[in-house]
Every structure is written in structure tokens, then in C-alpha cells.
PDBML (XML) file of the C-alpha atoms, coordinates in Angstrom:
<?xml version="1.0" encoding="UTF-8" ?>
<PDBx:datablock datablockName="MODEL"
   xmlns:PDBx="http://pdbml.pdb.org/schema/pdbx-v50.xsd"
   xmlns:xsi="http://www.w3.org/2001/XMLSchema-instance"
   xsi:schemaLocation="http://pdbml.pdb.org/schema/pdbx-v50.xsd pdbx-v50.xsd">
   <PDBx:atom_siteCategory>
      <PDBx:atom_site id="1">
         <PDBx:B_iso_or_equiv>0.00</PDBx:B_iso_or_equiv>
         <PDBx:Cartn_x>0.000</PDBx:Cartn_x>
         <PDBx:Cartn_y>0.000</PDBx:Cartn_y>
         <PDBx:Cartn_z>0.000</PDBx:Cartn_z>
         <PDBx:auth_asym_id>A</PDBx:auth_asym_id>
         <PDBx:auth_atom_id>CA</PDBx:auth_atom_id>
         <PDBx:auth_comp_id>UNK</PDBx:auth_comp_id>
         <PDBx:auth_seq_id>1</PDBx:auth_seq_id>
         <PDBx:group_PDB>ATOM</PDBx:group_PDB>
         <PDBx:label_alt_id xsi:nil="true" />
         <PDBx:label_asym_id>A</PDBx:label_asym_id>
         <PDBx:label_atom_id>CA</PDBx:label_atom_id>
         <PDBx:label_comp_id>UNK</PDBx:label_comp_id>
         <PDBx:label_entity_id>1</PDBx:label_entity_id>
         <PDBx:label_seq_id>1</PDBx:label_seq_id>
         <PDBx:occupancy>1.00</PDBx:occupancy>
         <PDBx:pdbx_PDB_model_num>1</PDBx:pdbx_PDB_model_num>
         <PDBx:type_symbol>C</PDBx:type_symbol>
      </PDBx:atom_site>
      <PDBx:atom_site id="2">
         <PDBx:B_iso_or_equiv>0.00</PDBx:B_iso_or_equiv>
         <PDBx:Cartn_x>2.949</PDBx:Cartn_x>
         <PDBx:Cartn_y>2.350</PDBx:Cartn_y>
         <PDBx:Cartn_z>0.823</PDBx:Cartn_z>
         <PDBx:auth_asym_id>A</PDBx:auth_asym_id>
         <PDBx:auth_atom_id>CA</PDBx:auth_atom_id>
         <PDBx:auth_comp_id>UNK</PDBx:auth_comp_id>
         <PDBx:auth_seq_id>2</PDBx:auth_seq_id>
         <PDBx:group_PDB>ATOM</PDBx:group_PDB>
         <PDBx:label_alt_id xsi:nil="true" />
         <PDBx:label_asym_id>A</PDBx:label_asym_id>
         <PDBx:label_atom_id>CA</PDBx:label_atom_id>
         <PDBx:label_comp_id>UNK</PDBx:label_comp_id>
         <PDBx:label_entity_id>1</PDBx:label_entity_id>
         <PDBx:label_seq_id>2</PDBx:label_seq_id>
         <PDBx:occupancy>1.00</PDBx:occupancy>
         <PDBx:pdbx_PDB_model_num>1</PDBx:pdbx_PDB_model_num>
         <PDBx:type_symbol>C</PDBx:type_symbol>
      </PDBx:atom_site>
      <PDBx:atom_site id="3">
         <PDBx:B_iso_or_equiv>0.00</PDBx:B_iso_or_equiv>
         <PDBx:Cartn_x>4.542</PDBx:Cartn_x>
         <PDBx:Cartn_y>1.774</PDBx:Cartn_y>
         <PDBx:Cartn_z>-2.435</PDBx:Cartn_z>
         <PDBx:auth_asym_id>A</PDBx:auth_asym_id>
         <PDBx:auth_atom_id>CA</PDBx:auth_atom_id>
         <PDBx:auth_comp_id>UNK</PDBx:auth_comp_id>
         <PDBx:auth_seq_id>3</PDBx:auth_seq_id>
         <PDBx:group_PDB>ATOM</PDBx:group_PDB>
         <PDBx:label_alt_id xsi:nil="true" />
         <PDBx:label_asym_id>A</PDBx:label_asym_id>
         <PDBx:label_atom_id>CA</PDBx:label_atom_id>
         <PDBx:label_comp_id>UNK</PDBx:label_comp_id>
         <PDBx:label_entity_id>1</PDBx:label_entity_id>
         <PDBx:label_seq_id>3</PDBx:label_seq_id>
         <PDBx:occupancy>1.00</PDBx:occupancy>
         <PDBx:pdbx_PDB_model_num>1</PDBx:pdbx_PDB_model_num>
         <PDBx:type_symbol>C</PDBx:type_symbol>
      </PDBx:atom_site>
      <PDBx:atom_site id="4">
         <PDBx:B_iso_or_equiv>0.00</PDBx:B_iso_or_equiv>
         <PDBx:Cartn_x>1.239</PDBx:Cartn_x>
         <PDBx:Cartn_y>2.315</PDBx:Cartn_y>
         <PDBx:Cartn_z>-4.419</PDBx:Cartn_z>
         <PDBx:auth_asym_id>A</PDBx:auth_asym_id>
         <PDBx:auth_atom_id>CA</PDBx:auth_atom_id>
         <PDBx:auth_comp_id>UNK</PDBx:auth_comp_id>
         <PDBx:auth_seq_id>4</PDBx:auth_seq_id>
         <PDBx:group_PDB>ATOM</PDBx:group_PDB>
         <PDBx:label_alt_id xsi:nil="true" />
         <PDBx:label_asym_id>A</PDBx:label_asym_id>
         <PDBx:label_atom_id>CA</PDBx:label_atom_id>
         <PDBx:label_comp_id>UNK</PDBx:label_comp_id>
         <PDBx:label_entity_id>1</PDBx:label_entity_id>
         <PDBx:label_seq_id>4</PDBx:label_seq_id>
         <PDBx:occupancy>1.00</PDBx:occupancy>
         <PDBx:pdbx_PDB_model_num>1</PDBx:pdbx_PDB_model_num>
         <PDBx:type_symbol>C</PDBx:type_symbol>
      </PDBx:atom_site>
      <PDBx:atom_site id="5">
         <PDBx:B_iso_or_equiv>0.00</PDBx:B_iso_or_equiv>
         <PDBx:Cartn_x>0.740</PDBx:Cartn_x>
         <PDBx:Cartn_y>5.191</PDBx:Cartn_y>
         <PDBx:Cartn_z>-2.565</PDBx:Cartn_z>
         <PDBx:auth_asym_id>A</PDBx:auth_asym_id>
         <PDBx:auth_atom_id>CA</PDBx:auth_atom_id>
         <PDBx:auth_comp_id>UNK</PDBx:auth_comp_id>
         <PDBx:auth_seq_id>5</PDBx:auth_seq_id>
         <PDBx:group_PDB>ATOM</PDBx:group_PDB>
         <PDBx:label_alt_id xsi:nil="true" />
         <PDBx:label_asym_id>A</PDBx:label_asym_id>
         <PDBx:label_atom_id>CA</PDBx:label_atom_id>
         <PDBx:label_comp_id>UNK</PDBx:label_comp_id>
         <PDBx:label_entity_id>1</PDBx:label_entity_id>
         <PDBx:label_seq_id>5</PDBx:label_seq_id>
         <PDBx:occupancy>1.00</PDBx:occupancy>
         <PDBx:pdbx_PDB_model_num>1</PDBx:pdbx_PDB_model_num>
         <PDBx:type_symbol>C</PDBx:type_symbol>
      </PDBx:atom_site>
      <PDBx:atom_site id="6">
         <PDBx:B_iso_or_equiv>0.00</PDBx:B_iso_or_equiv>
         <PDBx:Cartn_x>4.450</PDBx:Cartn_x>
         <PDBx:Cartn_y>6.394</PDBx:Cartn_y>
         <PDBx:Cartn_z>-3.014</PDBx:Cartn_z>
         <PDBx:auth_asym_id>A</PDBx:auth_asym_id>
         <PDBx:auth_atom_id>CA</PDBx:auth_atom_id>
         <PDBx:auth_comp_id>UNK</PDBx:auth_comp_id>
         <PDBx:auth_seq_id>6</PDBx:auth_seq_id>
         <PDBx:group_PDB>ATOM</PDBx:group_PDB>
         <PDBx:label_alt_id xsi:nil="true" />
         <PDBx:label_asym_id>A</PDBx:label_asym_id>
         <PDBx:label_atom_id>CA</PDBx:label_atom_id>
         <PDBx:label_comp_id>UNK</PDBx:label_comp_id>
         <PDBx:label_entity_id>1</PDBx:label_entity_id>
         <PDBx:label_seq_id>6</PDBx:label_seq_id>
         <PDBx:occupancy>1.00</PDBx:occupancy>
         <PDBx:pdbx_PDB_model_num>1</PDBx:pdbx_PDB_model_num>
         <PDBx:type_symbol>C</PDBx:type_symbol>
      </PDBx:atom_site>
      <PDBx:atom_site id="7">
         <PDBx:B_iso_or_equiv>0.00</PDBx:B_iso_or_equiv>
         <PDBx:Cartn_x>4.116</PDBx:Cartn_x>
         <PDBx:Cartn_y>5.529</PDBx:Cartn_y>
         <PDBx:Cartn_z>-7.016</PDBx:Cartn_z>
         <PDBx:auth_asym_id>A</PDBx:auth_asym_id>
         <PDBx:auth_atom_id>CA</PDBx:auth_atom_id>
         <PDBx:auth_comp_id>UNK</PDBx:auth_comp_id>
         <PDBx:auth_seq_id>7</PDBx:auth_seq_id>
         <PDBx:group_PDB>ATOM</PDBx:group_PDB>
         <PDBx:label_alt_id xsi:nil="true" />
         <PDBx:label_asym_id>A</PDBx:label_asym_id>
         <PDBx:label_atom_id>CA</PDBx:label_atom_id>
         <PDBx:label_comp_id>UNK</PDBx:label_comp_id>
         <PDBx:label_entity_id>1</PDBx:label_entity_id>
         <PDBx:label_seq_id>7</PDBx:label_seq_id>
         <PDBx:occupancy>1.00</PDBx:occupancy>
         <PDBx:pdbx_PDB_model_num>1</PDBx:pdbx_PDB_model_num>
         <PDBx:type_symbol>C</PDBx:type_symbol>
      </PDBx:atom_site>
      <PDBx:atom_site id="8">
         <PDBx:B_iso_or_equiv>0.00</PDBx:B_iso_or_equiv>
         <PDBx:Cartn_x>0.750</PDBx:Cartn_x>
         <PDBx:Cartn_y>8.108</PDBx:Cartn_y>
         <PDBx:Cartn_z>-6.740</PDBx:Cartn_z>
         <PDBx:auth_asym_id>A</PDBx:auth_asym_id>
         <PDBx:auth_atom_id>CA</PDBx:auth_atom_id>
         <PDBx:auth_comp_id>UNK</PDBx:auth_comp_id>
         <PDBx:auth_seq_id>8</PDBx:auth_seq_id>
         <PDBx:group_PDB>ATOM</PDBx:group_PDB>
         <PDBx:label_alt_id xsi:nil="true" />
         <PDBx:label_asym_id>A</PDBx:label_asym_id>
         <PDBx:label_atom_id>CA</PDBx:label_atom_id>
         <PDBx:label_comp_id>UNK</PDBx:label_comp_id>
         <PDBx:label_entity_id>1</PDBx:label_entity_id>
         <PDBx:label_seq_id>8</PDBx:label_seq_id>
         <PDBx:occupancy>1.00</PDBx:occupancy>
         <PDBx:pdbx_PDB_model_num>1</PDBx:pdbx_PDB_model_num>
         <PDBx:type_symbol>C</PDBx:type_symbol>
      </PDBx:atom_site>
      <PDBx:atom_site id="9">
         <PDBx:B_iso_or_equiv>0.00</PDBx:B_iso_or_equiv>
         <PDBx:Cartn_x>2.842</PDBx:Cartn_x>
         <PDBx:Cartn_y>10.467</PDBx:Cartn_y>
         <PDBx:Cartn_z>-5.277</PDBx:Cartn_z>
         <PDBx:auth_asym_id>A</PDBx:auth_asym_id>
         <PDBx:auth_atom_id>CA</PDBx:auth_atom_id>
         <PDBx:auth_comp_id>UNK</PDBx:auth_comp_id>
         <PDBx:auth_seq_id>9</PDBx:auth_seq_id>
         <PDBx:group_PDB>ATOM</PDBx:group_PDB>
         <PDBx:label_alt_id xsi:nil="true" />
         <PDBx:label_asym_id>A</PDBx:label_asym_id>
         <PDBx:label_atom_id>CA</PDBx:label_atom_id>
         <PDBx:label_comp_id>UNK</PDBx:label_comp_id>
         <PDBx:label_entity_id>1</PDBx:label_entity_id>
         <PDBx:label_seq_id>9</PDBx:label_seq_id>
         <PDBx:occupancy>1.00</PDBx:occupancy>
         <PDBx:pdbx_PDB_model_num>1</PDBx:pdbx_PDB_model_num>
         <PDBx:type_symbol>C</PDBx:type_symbol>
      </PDBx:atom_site>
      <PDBx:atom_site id="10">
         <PDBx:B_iso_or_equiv>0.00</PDBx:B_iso_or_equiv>
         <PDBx:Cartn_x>5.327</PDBx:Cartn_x>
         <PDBx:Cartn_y>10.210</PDBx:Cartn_y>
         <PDBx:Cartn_z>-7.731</PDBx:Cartn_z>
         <PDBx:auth_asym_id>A</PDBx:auth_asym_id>
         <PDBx:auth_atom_id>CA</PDBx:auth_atom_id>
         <PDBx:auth_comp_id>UNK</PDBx:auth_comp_id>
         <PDBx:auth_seq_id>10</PDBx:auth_seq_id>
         <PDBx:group_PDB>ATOM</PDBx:group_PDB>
         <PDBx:label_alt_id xsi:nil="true" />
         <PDBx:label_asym_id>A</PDBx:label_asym_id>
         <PDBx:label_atom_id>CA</PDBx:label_atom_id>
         <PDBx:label_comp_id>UNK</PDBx:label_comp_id>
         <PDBx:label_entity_id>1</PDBx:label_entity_id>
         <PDBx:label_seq_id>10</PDBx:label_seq_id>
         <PDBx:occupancy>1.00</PDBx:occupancy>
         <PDBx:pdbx_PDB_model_num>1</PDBx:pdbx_PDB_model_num>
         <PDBx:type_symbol>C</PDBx:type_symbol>
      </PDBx:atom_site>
      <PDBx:atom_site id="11">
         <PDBx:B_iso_or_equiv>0.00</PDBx:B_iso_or_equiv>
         <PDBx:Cartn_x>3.296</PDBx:Cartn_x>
         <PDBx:Cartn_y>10.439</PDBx:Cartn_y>
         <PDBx:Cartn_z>-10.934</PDBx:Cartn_z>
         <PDBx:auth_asym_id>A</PDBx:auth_asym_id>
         <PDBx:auth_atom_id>CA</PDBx:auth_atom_id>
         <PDBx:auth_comp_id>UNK</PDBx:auth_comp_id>
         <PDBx:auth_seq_id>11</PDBx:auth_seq_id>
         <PDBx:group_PDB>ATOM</PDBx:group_PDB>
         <PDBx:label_alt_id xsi:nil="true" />
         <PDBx:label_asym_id>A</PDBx:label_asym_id>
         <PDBx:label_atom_id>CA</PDBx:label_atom_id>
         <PDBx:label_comp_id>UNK</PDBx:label_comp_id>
         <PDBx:label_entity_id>1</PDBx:label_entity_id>
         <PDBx:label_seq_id>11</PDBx:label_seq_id>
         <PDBx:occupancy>1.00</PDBx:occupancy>
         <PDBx:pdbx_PDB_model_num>1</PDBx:pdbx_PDB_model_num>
         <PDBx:type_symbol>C</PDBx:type_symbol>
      </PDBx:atom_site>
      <PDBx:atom_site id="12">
         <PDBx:B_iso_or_equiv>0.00</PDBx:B_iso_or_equiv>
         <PDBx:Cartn_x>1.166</PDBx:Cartn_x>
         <PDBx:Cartn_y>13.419</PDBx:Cartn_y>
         <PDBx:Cartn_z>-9.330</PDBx:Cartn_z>
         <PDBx:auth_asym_id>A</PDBx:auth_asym_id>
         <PDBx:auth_atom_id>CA</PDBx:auth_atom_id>
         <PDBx:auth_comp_id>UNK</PDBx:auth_comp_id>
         <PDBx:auth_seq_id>12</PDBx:auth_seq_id>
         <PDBx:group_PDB>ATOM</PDBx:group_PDB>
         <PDBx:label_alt_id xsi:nil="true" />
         <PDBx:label_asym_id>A</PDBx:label_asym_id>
         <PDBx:label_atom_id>CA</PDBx:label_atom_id>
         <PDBx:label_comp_id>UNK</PDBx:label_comp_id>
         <PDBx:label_entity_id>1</PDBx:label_entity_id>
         <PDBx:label_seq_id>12</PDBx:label_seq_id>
         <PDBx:occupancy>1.00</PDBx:occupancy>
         <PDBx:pdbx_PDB_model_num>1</PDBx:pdbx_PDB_model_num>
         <PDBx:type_symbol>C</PDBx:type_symbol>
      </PDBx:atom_site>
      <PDBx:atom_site id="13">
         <PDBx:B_iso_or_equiv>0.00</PDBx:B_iso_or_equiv>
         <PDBx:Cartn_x>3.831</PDBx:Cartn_x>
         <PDBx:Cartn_y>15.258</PDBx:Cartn_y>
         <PDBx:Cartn_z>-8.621</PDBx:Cartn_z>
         <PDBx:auth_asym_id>A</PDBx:auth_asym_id>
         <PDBx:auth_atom_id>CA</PDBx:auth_atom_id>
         <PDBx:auth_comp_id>UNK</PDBx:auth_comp_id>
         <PDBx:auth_seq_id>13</PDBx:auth_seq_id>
         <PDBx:group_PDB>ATOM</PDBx:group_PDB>
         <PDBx:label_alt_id xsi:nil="true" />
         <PDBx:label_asym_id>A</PDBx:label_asym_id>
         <PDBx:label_atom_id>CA</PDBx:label_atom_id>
         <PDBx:label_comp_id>UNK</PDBx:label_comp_id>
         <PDBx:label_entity_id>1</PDBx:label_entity_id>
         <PDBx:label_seq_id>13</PDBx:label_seq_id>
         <PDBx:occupancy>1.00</PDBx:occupancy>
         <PDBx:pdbx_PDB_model_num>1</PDBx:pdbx_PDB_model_num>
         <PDBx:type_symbol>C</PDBx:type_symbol>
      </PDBx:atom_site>
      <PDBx:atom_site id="14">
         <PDBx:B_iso_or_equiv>0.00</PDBx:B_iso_or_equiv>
         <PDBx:Cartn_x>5.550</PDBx:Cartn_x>
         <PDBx:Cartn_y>14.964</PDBx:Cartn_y>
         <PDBx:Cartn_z>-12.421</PDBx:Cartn_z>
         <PDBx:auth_asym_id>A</PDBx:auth_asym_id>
         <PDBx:auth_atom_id>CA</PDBx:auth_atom_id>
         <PDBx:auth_comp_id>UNK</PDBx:auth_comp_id>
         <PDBx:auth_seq_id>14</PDBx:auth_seq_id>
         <PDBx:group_PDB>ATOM</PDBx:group_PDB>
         <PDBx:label_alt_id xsi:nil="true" />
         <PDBx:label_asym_id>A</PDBx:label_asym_id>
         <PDBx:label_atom_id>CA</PDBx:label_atom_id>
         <PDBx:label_comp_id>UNK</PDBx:label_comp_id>
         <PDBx:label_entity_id>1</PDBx:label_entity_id>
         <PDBx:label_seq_id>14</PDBx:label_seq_id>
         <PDBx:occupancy>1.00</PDBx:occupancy>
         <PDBx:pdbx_PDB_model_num>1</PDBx:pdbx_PDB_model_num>
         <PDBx:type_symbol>C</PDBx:type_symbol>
      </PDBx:atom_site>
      <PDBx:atom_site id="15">
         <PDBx:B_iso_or_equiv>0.00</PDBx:B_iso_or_equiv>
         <PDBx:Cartn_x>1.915</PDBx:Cartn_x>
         <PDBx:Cartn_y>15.994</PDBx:Cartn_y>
         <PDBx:Cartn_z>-13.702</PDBx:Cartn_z>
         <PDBx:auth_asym_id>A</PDBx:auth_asym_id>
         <PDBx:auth_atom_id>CA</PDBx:auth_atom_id>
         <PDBx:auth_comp_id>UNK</PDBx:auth_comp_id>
         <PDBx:auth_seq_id>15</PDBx:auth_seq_id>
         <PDBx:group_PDB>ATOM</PDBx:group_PDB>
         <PDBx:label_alt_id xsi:nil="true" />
         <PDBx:label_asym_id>A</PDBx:label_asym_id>
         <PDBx:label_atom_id>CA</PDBx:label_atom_id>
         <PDBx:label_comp_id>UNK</PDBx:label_comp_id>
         <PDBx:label_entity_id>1</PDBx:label_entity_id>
         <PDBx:label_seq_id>15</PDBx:label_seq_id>
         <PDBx:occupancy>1.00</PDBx:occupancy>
         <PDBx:pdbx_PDB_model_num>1</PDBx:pdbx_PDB_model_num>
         <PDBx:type_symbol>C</PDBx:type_symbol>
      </PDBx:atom_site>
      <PDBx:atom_site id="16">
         <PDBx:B_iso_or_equiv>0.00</PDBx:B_iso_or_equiv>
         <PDBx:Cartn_x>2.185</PDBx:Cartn_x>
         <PDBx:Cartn_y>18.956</PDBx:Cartn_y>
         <PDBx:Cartn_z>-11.337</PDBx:Cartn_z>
         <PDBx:auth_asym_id>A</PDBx:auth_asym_id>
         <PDBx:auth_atom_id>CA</PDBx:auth_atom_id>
         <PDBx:auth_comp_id>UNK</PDBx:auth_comp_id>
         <PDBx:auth_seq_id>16</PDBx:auth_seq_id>
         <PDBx:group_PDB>ATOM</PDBx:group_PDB>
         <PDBx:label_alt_id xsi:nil="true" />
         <PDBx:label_asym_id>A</PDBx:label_asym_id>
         <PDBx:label_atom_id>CA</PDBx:label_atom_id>
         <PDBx:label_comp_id>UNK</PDBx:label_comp_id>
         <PDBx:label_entity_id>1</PDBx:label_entity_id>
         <PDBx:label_seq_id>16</PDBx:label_seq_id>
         <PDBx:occupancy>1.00</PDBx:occupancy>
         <PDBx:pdbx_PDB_model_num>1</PDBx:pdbx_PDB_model_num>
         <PDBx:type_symbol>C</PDBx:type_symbol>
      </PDBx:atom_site>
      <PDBx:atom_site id="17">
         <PDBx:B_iso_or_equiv>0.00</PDBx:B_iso_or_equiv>
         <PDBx:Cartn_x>5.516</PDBx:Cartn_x>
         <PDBx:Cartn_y>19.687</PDBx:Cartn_y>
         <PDBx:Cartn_z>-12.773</PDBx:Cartn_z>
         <PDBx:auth_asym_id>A</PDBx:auth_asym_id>
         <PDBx:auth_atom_id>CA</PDBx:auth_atom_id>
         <PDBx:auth_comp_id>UNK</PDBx:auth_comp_id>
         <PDBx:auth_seq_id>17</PDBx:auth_seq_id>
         <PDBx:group_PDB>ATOM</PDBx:group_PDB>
         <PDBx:label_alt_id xsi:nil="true" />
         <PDBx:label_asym_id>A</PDBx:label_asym_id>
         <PDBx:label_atom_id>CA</PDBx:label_atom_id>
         <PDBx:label_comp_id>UNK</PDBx:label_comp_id>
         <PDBx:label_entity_id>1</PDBx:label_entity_id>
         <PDBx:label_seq_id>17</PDBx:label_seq_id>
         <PDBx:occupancy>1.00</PDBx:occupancy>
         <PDBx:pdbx_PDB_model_num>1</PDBx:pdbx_PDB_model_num>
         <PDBx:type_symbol>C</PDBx:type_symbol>
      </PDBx:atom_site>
      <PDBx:atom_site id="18">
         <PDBx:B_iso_or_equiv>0.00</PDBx:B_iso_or_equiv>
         <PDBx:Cartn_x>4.494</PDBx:Cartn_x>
         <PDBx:Cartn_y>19.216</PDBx:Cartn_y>
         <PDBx:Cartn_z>-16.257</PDBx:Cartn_z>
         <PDBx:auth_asym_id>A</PDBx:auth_asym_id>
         <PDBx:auth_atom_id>CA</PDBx:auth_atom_id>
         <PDBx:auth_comp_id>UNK</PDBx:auth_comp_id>
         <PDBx:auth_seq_id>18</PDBx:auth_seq_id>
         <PDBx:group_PDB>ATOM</PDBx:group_PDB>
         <PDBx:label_alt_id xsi:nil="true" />
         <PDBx:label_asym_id>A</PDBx:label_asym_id>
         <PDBx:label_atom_id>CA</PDBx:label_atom_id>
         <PDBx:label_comp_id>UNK</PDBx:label_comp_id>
         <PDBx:label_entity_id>1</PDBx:label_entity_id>
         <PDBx:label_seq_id>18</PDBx:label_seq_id>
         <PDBx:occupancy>1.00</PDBx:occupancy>
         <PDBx:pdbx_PDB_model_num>1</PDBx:pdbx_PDB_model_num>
         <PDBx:type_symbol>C</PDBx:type_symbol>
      </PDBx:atom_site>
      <PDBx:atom_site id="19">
         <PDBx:B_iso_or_equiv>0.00</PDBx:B_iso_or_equiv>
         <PDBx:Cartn_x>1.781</PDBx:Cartn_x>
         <PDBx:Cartn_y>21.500</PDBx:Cartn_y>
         <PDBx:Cartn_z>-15.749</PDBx:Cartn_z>
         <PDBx:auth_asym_id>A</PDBx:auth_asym_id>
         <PDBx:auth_atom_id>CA</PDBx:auth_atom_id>
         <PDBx:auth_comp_id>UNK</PDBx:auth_comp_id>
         <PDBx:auth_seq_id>19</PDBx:auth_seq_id>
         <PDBx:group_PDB>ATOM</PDBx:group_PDB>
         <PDBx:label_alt_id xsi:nil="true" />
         <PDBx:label_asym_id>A</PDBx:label_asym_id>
         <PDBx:label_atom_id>CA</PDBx:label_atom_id>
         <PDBx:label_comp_id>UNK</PDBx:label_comp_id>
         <PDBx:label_entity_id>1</PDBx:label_entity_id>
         <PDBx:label_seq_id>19</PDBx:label_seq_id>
         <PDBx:occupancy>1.00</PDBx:occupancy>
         <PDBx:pdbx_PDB_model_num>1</PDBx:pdbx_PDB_model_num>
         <PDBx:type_symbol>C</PDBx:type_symbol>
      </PDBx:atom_site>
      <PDBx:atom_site id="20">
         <PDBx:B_iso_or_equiv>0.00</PDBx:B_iso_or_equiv>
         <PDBx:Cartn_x>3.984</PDBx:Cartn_x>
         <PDBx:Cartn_y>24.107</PDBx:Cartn_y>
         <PDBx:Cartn_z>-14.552</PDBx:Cartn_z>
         <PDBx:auth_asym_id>A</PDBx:auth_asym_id>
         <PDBx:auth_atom_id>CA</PDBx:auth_atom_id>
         <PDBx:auth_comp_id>UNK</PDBx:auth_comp_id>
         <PDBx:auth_seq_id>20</PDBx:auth_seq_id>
         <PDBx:group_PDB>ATOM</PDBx:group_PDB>
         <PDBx:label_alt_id xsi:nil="true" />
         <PDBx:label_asym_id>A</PDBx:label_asym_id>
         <PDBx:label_atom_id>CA</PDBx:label_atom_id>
         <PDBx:label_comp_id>UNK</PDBx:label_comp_id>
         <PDBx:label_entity_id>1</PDBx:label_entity_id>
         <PDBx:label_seq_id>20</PDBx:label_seq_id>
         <PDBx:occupancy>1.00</PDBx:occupancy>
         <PDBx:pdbx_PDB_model_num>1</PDBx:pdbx_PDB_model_num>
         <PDBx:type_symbol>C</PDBx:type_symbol>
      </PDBx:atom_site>
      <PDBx:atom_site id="21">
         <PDBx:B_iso_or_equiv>0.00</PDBx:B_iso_or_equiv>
         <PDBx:Cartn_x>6.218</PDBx:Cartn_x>
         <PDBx:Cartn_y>24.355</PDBx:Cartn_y>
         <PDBx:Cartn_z>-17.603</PDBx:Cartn_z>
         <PDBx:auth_asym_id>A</PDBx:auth_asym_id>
         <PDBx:auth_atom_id>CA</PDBx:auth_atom_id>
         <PDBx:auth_comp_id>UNK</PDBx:auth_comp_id>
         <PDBx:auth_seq_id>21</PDBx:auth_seq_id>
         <PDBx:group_PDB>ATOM</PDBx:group_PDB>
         <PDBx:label_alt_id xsi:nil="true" />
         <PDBx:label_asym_id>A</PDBx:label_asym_id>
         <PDBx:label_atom_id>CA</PDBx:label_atom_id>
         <PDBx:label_comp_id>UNK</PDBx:label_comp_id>
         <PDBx:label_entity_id>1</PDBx:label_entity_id>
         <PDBx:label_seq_id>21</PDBx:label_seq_id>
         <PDBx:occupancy>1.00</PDBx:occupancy>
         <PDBx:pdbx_PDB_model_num>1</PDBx:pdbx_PDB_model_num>
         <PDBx:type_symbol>C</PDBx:type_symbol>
      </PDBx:atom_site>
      <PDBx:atom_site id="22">
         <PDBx:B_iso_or_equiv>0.00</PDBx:B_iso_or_equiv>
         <PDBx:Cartn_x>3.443</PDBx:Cartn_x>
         <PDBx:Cartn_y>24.362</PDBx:Cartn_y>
         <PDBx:Cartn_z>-20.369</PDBx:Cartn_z>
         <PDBx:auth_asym_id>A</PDBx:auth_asym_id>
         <PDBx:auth_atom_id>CA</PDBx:auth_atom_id>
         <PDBx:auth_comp_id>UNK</PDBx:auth_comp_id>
         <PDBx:auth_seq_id>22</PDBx:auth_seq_id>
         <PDBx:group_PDB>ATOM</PDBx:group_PDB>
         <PDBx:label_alt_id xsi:nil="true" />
         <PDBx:label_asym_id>A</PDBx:label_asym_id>
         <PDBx:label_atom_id>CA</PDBx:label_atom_id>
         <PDBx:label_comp_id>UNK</PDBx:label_comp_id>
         <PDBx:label_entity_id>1</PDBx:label_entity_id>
         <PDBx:label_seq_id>22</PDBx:label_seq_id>
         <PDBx:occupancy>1.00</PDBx:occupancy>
         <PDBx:pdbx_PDB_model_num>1</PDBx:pdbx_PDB_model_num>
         <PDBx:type_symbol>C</PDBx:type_symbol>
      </PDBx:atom_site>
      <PDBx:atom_site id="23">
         <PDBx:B_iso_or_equiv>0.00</PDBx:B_iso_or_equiv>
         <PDBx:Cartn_x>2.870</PDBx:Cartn_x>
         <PDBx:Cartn_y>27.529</PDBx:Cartn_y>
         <PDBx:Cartn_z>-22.089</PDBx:Cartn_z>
         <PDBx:auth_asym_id>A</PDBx:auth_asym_id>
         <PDBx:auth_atom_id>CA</PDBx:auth_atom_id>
         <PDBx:auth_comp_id>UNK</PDBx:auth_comp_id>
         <PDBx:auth_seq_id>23</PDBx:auth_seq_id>
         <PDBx:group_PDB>ATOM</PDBx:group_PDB>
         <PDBx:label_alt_id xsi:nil="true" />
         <PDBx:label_asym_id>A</PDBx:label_asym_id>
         <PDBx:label_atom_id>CA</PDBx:label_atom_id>
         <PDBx:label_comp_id>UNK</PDBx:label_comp_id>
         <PDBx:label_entity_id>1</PDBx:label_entity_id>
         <PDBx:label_seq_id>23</PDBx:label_seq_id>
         <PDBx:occupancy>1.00</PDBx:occupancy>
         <PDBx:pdbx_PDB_model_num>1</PDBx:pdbx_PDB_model_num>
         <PDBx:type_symbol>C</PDBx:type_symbol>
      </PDBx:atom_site>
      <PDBx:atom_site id="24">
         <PDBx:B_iso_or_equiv>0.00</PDBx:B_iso_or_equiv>
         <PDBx:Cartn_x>0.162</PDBx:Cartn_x>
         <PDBx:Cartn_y>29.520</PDBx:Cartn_y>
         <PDBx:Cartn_z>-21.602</PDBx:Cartn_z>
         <PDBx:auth_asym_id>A</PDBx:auth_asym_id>
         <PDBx:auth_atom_id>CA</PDBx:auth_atom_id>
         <PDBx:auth_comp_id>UNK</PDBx:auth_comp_id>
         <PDBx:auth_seq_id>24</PDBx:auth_seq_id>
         <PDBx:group_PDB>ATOM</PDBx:group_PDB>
         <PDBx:label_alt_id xsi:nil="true" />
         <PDBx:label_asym_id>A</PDBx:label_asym_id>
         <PDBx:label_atom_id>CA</PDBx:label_atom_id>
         <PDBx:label_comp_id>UNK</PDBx:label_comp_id>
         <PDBx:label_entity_id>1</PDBx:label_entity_id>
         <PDBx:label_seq_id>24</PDBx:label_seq_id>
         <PDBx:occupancy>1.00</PDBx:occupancy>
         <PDBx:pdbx_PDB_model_num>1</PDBx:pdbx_PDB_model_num>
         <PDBx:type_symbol>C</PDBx:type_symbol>
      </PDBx:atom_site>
      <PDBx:atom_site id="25">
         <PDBx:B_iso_or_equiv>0.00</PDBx:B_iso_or_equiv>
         <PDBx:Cartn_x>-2.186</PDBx:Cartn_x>
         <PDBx:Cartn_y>31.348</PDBx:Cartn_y>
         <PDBx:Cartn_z>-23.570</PDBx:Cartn_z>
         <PDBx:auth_asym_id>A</PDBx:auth_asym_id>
         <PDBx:auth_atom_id>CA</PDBx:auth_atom_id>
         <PDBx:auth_comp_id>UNK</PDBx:auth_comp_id>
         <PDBx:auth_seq_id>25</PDBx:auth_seq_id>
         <PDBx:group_PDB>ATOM</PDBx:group_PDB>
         <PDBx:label_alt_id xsi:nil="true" />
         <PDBx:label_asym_id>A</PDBx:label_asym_id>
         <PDBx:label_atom_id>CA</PDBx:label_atom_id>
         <PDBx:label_comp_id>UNK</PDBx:label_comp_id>
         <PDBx:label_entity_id>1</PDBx:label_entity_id>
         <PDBx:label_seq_id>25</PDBx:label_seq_id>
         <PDBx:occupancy>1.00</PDBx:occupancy>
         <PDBx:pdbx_PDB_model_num>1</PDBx:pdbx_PDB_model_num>
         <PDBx:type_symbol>C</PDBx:type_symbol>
      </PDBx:atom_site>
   </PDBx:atom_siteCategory>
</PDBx:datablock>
């Protein structure tokens, strides 16, 4: 549970950093 929680953690926080660096309009 602590590794699929970890692995959740990990891709939310690369969507949170890909959201960061697209361009806006």
C-alpha cells in the first residue's frame, strides 16, 4: 500500500511539474 501510494505520489507530482512548464495562452 505504501509503495502504491508512493508511485501516486510520484506520478502526481511529475503531472504537477508538467503542468507548470506548459505555455500559456
Amino acid at each position: 500500500s505504501a509503495v502504491v501510494a508512493g508511485t501516486t505520489a510520484l506520478i502526481e507530482h511529475k503531472q504537477a511539474a508538467a503542468q507548470e512548464t506548459e505555455p500559456t495562452a
